[in-house]
N, C-alpha and C. Protein backbone atom coordinates (compact mmCIF):
# COMPACT_ATOMS: atom_id res chain seq x y z
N UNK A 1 82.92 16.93 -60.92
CA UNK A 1 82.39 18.00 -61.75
C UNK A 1 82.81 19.37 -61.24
N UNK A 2 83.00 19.30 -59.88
CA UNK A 2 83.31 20.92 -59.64
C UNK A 2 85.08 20.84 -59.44
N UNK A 3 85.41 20.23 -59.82
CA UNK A 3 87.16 19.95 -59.45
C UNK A 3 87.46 19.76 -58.65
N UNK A 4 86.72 19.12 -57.26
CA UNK A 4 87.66 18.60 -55.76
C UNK A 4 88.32 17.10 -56.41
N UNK A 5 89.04 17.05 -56.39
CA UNK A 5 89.83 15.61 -56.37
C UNK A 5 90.39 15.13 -55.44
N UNK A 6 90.44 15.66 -53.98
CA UNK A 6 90.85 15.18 -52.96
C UNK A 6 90.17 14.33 -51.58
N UNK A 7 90.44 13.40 -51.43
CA UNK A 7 89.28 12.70 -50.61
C UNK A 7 88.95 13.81 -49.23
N UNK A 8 90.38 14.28 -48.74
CA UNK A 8 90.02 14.99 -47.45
C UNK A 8 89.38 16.84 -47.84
N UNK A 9 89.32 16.87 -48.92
CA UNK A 9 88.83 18.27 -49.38
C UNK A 9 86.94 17.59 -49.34
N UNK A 10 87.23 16.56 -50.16
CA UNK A 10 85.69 15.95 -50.64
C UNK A 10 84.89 16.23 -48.96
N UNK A 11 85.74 15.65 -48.25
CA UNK A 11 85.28 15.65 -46.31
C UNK A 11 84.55 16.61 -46.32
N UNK A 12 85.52 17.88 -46.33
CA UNK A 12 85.34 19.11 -45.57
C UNK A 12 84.26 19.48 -46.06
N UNK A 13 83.94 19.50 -47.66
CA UNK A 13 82.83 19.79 -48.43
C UNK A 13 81.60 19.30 -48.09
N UNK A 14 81.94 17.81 -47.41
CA UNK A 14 80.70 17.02 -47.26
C UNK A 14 80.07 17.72 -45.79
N UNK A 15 80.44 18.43 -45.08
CA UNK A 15 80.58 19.14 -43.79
C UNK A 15 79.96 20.32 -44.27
N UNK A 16 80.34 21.07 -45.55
CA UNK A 16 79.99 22.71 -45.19
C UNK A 16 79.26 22.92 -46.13
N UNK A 17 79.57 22.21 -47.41
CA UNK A 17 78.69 22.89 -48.92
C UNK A 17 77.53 22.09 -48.87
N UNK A 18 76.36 22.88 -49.16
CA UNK A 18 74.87 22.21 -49.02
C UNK A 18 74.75 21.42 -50.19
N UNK A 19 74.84 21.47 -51.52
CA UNK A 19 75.11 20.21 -52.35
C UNK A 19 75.54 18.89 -51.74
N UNK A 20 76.99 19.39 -51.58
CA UNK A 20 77.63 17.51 -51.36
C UNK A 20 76.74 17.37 -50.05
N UNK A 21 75.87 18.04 -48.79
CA UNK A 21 75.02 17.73 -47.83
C UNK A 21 74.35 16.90 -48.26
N UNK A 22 73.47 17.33 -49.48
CA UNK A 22 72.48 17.01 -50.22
C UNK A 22 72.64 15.36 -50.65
N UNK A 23 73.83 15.48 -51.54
CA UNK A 23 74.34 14.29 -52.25
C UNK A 23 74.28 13.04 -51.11
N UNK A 24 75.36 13.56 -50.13
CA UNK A 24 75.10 12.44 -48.87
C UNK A 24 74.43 11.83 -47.88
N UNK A 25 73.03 12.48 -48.04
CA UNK A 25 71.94 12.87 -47.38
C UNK A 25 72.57 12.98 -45.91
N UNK A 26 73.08 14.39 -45.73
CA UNK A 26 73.25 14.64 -44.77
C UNK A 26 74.59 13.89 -43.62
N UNK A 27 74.95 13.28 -44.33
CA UNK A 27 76.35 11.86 -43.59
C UNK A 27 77.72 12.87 -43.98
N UNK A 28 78.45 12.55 -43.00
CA UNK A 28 79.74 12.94 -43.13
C UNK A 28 80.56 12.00 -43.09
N UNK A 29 81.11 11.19 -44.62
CA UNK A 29 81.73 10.17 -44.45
C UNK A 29 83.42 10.38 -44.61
N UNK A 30 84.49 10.33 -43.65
CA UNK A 30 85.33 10.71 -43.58
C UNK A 30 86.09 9.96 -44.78
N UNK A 31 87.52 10.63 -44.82
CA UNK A 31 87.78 10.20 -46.28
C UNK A 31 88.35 8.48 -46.63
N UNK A 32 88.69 7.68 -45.75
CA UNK A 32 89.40 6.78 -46.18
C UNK A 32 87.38 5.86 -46.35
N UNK A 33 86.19 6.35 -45.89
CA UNK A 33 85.07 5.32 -46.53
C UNK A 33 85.12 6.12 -48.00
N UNK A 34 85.11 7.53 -47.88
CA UNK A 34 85.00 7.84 -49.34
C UNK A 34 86.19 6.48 -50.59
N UNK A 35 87.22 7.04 -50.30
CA UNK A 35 88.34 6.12 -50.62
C UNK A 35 87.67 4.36 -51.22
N UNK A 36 87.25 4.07 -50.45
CA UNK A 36 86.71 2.74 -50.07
C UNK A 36 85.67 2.60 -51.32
N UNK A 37 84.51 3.44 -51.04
CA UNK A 37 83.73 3.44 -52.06
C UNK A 37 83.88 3.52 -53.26
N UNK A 38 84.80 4.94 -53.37
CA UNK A 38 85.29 4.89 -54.81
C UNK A 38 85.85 3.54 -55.56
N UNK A 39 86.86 3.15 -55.20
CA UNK A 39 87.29 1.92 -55.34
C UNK A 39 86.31 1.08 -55.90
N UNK A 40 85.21 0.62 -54.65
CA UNK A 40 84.26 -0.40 -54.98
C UNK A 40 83.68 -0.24 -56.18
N UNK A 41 83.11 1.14 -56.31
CA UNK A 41 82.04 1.63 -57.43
C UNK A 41 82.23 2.47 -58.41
N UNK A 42 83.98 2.13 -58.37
CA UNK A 42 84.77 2.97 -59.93
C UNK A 42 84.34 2.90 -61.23
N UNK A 43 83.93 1.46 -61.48
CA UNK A 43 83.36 0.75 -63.16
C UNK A 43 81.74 1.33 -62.77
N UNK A 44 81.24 1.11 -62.17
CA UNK A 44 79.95 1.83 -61.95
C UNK A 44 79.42 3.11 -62.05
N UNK A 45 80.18 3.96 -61.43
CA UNK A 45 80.38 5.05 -61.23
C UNK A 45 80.53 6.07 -62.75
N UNK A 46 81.60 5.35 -63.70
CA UNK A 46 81.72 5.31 -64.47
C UNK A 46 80.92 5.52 -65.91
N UNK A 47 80.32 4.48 -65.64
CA UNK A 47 79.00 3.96 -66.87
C UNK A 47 78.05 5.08 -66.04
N UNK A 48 77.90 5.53 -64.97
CA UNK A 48 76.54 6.36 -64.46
C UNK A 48 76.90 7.79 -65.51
N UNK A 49 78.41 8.04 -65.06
CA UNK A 49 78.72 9.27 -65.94
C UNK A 49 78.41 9.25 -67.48
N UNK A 50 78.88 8.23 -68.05
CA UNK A 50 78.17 8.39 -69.16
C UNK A 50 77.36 8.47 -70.08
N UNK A 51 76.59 7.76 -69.05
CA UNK A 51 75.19 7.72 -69.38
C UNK A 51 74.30 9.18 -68.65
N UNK A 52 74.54 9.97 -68.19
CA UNK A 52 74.20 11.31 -67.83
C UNK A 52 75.00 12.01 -68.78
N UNK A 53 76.31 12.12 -69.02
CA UNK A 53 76.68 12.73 -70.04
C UNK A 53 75.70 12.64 -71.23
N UNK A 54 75.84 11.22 -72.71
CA UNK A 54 74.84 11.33 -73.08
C UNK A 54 73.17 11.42 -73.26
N UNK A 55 72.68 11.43 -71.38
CA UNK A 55 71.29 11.84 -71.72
C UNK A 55 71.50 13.49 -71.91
N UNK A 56 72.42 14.30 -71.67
CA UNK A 56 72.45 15.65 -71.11
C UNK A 56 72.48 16.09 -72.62
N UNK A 57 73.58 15.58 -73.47
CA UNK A 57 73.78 15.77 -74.82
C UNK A 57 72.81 16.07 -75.63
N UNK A 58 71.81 14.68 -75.51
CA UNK A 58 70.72 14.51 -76.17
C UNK A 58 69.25 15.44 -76.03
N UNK A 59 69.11 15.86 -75.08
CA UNK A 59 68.42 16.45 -74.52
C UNK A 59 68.78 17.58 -74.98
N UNK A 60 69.91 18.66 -75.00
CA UNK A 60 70.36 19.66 -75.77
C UNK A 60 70.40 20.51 -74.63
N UNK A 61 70.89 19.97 -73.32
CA UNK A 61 71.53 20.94 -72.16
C UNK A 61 73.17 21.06 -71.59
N UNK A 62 73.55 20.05 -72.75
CA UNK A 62 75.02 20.33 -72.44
C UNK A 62 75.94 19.87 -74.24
N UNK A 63 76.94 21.18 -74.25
CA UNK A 63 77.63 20.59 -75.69
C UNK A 63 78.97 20.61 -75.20
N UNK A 64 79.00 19.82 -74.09
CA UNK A 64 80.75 19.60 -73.41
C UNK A 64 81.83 21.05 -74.36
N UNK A 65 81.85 21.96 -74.15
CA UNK A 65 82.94 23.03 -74.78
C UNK A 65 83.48 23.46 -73.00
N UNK A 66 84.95 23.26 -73.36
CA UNK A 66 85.12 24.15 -71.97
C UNK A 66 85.34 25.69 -72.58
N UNK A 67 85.05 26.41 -71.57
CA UNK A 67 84.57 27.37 -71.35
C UNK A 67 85.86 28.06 -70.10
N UNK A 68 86.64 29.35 -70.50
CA UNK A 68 87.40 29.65 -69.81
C UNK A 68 87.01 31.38 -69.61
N UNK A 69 87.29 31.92 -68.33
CA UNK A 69 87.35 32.98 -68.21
C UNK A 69 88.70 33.44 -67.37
N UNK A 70 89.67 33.65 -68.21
CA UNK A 70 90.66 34.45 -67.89
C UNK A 70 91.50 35.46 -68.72
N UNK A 71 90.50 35.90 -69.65
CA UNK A 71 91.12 37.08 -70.41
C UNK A 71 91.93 36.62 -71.74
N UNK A 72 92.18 35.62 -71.99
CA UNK A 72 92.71 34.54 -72.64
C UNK A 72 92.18 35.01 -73.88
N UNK A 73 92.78 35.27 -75.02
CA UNK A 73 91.72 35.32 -76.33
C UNK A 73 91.89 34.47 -77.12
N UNK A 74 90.91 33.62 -77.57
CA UNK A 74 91.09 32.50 -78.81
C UNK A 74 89.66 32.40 -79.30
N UNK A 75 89.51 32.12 -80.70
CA UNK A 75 88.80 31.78 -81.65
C UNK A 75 88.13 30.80 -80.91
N UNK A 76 86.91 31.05 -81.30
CA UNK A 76 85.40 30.37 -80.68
C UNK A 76 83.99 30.47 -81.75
N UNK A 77 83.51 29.73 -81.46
CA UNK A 77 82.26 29.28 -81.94
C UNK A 77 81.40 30.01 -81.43
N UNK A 78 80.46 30.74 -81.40
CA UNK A 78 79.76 31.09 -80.21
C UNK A 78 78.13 31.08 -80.80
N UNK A 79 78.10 30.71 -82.13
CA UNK A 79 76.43 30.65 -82.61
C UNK A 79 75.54 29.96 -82.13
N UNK A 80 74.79 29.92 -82.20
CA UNK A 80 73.61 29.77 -80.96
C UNK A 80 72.43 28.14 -82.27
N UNK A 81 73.40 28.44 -84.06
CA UNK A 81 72.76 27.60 -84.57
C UNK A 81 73.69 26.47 -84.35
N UNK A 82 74.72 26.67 -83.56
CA UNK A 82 75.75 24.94 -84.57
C UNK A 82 74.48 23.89 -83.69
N UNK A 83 74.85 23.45 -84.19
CA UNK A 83 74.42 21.70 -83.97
C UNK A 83 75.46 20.39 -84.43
N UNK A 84 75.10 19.57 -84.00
CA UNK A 84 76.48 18.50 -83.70
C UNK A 84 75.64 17.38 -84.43
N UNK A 85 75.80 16.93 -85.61
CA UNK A 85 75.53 15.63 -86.13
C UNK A 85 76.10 14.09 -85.05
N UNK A 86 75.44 13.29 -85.78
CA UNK A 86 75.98 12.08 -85.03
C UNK A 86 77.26 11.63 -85.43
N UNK A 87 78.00 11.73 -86.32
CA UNK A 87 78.99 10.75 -86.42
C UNK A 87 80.15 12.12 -84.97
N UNK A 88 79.52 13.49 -85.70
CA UNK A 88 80.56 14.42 -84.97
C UNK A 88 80.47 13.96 -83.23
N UNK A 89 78.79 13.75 -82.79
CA UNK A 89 79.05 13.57 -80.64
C UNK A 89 79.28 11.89 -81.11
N UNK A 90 79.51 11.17 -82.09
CA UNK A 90 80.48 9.96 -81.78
C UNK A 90 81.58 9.98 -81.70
N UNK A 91 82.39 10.91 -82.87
CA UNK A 91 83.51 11.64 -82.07
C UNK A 91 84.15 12.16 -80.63
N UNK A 92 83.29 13.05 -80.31
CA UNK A 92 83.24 13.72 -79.16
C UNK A 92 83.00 12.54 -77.88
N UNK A 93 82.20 11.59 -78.09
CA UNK A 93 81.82 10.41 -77.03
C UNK A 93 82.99 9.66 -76.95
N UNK A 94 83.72 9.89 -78.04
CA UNK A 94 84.83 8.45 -78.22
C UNK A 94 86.21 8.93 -77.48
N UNK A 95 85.74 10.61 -77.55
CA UNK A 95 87.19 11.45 -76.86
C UNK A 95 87.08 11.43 -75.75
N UNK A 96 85.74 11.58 -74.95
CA UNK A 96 85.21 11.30 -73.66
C UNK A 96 85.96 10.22 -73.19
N UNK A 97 85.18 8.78 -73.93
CA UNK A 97 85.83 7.42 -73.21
C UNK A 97 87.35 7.37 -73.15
N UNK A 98 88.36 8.31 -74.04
CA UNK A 98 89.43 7.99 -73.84
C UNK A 98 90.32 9.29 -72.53
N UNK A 99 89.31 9.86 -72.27
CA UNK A 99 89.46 10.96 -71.88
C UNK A 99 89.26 10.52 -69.98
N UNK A 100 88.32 9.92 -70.08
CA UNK A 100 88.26 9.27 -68.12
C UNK A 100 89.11 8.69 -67.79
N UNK A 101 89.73 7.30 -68.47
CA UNK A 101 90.71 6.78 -68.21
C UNK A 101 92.27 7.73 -67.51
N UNK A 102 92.36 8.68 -68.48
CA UNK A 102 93.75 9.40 -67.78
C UNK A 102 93.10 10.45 -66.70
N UNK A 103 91.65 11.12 -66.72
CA UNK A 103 91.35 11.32 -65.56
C UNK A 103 91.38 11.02 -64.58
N UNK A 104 91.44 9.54 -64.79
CA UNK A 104 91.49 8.44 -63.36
C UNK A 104 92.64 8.26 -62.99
N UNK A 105 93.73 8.14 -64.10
CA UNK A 105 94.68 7.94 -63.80
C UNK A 105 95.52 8.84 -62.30
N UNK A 106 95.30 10.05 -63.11
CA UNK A 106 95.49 11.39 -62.86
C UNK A 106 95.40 11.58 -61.27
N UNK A 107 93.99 10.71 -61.17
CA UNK A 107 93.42 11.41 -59.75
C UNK A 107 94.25 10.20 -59.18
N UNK A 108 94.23 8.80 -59.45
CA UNK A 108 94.95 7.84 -57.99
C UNK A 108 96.38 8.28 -58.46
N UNK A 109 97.03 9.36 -58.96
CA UNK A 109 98.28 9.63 -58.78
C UNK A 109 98.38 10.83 -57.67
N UNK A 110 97.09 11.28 -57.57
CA UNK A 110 97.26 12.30 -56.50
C UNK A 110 97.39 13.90 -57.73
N UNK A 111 97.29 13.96 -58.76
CA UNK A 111 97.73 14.93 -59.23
C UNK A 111 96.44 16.02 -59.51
N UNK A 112 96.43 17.02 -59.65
CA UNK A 112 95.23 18.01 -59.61
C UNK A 112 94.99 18.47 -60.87
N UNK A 113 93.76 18.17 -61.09
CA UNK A 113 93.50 18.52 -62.97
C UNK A 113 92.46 19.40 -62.74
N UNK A 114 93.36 20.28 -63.98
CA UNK A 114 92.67 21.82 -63.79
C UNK A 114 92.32 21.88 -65.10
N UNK A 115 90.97 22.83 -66.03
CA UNK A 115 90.89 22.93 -67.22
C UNK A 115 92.09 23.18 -68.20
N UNK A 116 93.17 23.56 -67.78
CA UNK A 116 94.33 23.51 -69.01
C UNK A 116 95.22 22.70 -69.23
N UNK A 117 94.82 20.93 -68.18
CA UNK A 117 95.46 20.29 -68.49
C UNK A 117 94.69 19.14 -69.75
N UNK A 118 95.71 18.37 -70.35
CA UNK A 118 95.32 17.58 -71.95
C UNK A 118 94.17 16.96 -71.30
N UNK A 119 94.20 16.56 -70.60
CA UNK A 119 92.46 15.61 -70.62
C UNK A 119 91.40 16.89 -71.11
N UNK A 120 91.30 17.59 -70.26
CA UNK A 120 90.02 18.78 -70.64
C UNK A 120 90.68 19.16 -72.29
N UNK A 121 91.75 19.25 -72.94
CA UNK A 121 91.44 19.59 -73.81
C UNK A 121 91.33 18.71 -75.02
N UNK A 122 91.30 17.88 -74.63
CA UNK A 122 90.76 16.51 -75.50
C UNK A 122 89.17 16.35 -76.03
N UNK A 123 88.46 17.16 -74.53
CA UNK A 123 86.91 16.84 -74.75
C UNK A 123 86.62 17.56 -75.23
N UNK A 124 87.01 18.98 -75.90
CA UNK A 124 86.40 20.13 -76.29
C UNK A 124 86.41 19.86 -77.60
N UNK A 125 85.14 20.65 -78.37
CA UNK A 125 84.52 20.22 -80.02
C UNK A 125 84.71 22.12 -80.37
N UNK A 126 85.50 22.09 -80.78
CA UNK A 126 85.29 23.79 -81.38
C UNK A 126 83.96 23.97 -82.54
């Protein structure tokens, strides 16, 4: 969620930023157990995300739009009424599921995904 994709970045984080402290209760697991785990608890891991994704949806604290600040100008939505019918976040859910897969891909290639690459702009609902 915050863009580390690197197991030995994930480390250092797990060392200094009080979140991932939090997350690990306090353990500093160097990167090849991170590695390890991931692996084990990829399909798991997985279904957890999406199922927090759509409770977050539902709940009406998240409408997946990325969101850029770099001066960039483009046409946006910004009303405070839209609302998202169901067939539309079945849409949006269905872009998701096809959307982790090349995330994953992405990451055991070693490659660094930043909001302007096609996965992020796959998930966005103007």
């Amino acid at each position: 969620m915050t863009g580390v994709r690197s197991c030995r970045k994930l480390v250092t984080d797990c060392r200094d930023q009080i979140p991932y402290l939090w997350l690990t209760g306090w353990q500093h697991p160097d990167h090849n157990t991170q590695g390890r785990f991931y692996r084990k608890h990829r399909s798991d891991m997985r279904k957890l995300f999406e199922r927090t994704v759509r409770t977050a949806v539902t709940m009406g604290l998240l409408d997946l739009a990325v969101q850029a600040v770099d001066g960039t100008k483009m046409v946006a939505n910004a009303s405070k009424d839209r609302v998202y019918d169901a067939e539309e976040l079945r849409v949006l859910l269905g872009r998701l599921d096809k959307t982790i897969p090349e995330l994953e891909a992405q990451n055991e290639a070693g490659l660094r995904v930043t909001p302007n690459s096609s996965a992020f702009s796959q998930v966005a609902i103007h």
